[in-house]
C-alpha atoms as a PDB file:
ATOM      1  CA  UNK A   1     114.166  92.827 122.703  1.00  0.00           C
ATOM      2  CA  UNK A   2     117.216  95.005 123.755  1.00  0.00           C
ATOM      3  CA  UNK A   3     118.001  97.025 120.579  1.00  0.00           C
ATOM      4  CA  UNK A   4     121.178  99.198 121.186  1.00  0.00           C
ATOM      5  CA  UNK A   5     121.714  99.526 124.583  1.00  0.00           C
ATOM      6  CA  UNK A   6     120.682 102.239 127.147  1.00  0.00           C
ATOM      7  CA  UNK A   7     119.207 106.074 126.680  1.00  0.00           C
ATOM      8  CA  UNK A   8     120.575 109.008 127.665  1.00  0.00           C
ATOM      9  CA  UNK A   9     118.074 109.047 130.181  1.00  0.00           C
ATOM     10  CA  UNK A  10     119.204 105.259 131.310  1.00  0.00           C
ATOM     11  CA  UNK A  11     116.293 103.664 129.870  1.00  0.00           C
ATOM     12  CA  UNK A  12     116.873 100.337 127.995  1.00  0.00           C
ATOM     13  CA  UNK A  13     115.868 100.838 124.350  1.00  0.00           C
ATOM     14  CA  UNK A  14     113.345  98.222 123.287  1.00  0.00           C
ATOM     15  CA  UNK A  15     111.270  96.555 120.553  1.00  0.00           C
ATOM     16  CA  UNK A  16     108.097  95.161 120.903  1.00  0.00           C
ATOM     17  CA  UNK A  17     108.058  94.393 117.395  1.00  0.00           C
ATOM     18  CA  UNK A  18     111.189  93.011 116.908  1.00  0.00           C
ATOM     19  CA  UNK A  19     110.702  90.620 119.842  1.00  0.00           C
ATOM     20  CA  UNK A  20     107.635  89.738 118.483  1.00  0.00           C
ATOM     21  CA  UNK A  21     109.280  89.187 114.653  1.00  0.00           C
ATOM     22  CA  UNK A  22     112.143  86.970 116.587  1.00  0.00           C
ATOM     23  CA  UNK A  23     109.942  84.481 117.936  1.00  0.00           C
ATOM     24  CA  UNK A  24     107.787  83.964 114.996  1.00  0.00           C
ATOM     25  CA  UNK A  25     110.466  83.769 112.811  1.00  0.00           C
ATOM     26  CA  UNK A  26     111.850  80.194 115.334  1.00  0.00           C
ATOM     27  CA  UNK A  27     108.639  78.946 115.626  1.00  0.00           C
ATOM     28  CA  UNK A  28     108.477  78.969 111.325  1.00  0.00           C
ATOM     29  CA  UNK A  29     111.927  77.428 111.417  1.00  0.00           C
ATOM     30  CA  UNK A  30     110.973  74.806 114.076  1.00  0.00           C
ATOM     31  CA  UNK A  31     107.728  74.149 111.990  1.00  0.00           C
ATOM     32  CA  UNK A  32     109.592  73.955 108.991  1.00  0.00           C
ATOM     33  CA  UNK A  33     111.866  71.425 110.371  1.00  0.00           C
ATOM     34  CA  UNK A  34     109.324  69.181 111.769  1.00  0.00           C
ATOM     35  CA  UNK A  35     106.936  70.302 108.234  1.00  0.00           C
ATOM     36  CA  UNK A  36     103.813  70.817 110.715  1.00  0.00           C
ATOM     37  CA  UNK A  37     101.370  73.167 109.554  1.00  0.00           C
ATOM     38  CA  UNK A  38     100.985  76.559 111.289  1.00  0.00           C
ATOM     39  CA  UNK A  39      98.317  79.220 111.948  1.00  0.00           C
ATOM     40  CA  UNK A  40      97.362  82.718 111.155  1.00  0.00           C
ATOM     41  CA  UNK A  41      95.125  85.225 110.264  1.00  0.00           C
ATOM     42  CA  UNK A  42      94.696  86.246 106.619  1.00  0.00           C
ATOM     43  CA  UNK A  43      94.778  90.537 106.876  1.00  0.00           C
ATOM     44  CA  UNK A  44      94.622  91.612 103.337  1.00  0.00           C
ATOM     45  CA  UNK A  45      94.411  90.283  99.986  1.00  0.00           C
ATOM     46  CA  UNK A  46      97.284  90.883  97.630  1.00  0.00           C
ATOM     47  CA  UNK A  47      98.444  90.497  93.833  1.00  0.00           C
ATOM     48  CA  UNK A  48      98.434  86.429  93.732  1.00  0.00           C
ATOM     49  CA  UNK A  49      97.750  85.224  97.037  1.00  0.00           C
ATOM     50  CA  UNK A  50      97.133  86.573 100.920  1.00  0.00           C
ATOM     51  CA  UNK A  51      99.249  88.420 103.497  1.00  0.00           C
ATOM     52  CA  UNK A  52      98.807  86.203 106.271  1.00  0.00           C
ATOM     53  CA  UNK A  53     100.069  87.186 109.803  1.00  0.00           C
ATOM     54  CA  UNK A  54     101.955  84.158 111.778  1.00  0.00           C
ATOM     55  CA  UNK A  55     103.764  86.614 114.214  1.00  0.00           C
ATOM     56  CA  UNK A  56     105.291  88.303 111.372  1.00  0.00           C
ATOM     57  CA  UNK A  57     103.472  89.152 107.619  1.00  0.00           C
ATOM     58  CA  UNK A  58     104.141  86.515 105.883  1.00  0.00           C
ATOM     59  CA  UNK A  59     102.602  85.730 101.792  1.00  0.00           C
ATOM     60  CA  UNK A  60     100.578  82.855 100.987  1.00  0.00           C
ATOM     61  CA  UNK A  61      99.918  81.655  97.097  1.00  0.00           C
ATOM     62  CA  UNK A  62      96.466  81.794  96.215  1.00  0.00           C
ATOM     63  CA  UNK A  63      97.574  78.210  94.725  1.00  0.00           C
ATOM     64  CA  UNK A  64      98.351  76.995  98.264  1.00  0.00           C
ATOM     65  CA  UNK A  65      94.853  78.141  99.737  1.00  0.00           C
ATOM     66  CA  UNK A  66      92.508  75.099  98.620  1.00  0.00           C
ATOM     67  CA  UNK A  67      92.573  72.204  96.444  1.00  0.00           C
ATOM     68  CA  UNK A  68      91.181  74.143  93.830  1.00  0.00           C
ATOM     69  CA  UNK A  69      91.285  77.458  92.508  1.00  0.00           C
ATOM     70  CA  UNK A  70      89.710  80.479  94.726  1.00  0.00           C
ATOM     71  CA  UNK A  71      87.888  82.295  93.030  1.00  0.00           C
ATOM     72  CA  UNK A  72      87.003  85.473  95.600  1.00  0.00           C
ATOM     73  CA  UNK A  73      90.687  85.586  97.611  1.00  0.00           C
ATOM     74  CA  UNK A  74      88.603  88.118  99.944  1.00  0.00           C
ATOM     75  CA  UNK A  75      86.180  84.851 101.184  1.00  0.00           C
ATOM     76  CA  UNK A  76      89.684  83.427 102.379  1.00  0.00           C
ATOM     77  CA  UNK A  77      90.116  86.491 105.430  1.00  0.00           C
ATOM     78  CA  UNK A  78      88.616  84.937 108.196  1.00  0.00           C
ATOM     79  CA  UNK A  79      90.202  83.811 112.257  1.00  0.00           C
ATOM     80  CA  UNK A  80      92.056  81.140 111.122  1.00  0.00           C
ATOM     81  CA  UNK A  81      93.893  79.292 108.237  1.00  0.00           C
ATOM     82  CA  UNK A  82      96.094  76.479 108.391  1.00  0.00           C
ATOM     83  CA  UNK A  83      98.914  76.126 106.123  1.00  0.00           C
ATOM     84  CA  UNK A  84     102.592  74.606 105.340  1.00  0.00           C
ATOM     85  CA  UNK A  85     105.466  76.297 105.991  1.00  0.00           C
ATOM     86  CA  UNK A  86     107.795  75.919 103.377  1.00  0.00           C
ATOM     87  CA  UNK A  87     110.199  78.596 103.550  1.00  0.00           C
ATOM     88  CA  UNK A  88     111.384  81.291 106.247  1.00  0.00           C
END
């Protein structure tokens, strides 16, 4: 992504990141839209829930991990969990 132009140097000044946080954030709002579950990987467990990375960090409730309560949030990390996206 082109962030403010050129360098002194004439390089074009650009974000990896923010490219990255760009498309994730339309493919949530496209999912959202159409209310299709999306993917990610659960990187650390939090106050109430996961951080879950999509594309960009994104929390998940502990409520919305299971049917029932979780017990040990830290059995929840693993390569994939599927979830709804319900908000961008």
């Amino acid at each position: 992504m082109l962030l403010g132009g050129w360098t002194e140097d004439g390089e074009a000044e650009l974000s990896y990141k923010q490219a990255r946080g760009a498309e994730a954030e339309l493919m949530l709002m496209e999912a959202m839209e159409r209310q299709v579950p999306v993917r990610g990987r659960v990187s650390r467990v939090v106050n109430g829930g996961v951080i879950v990375d999509v594309g960009i960090p994104a929390f998940l409730p502990a409520s919305q991990l299971d049917l029932f309560r979780v017990k040990d949030l830290n059995c929840s990390a693993g390569p994939g969990s599927r979830g709804p996206c319900s908000g961008v």
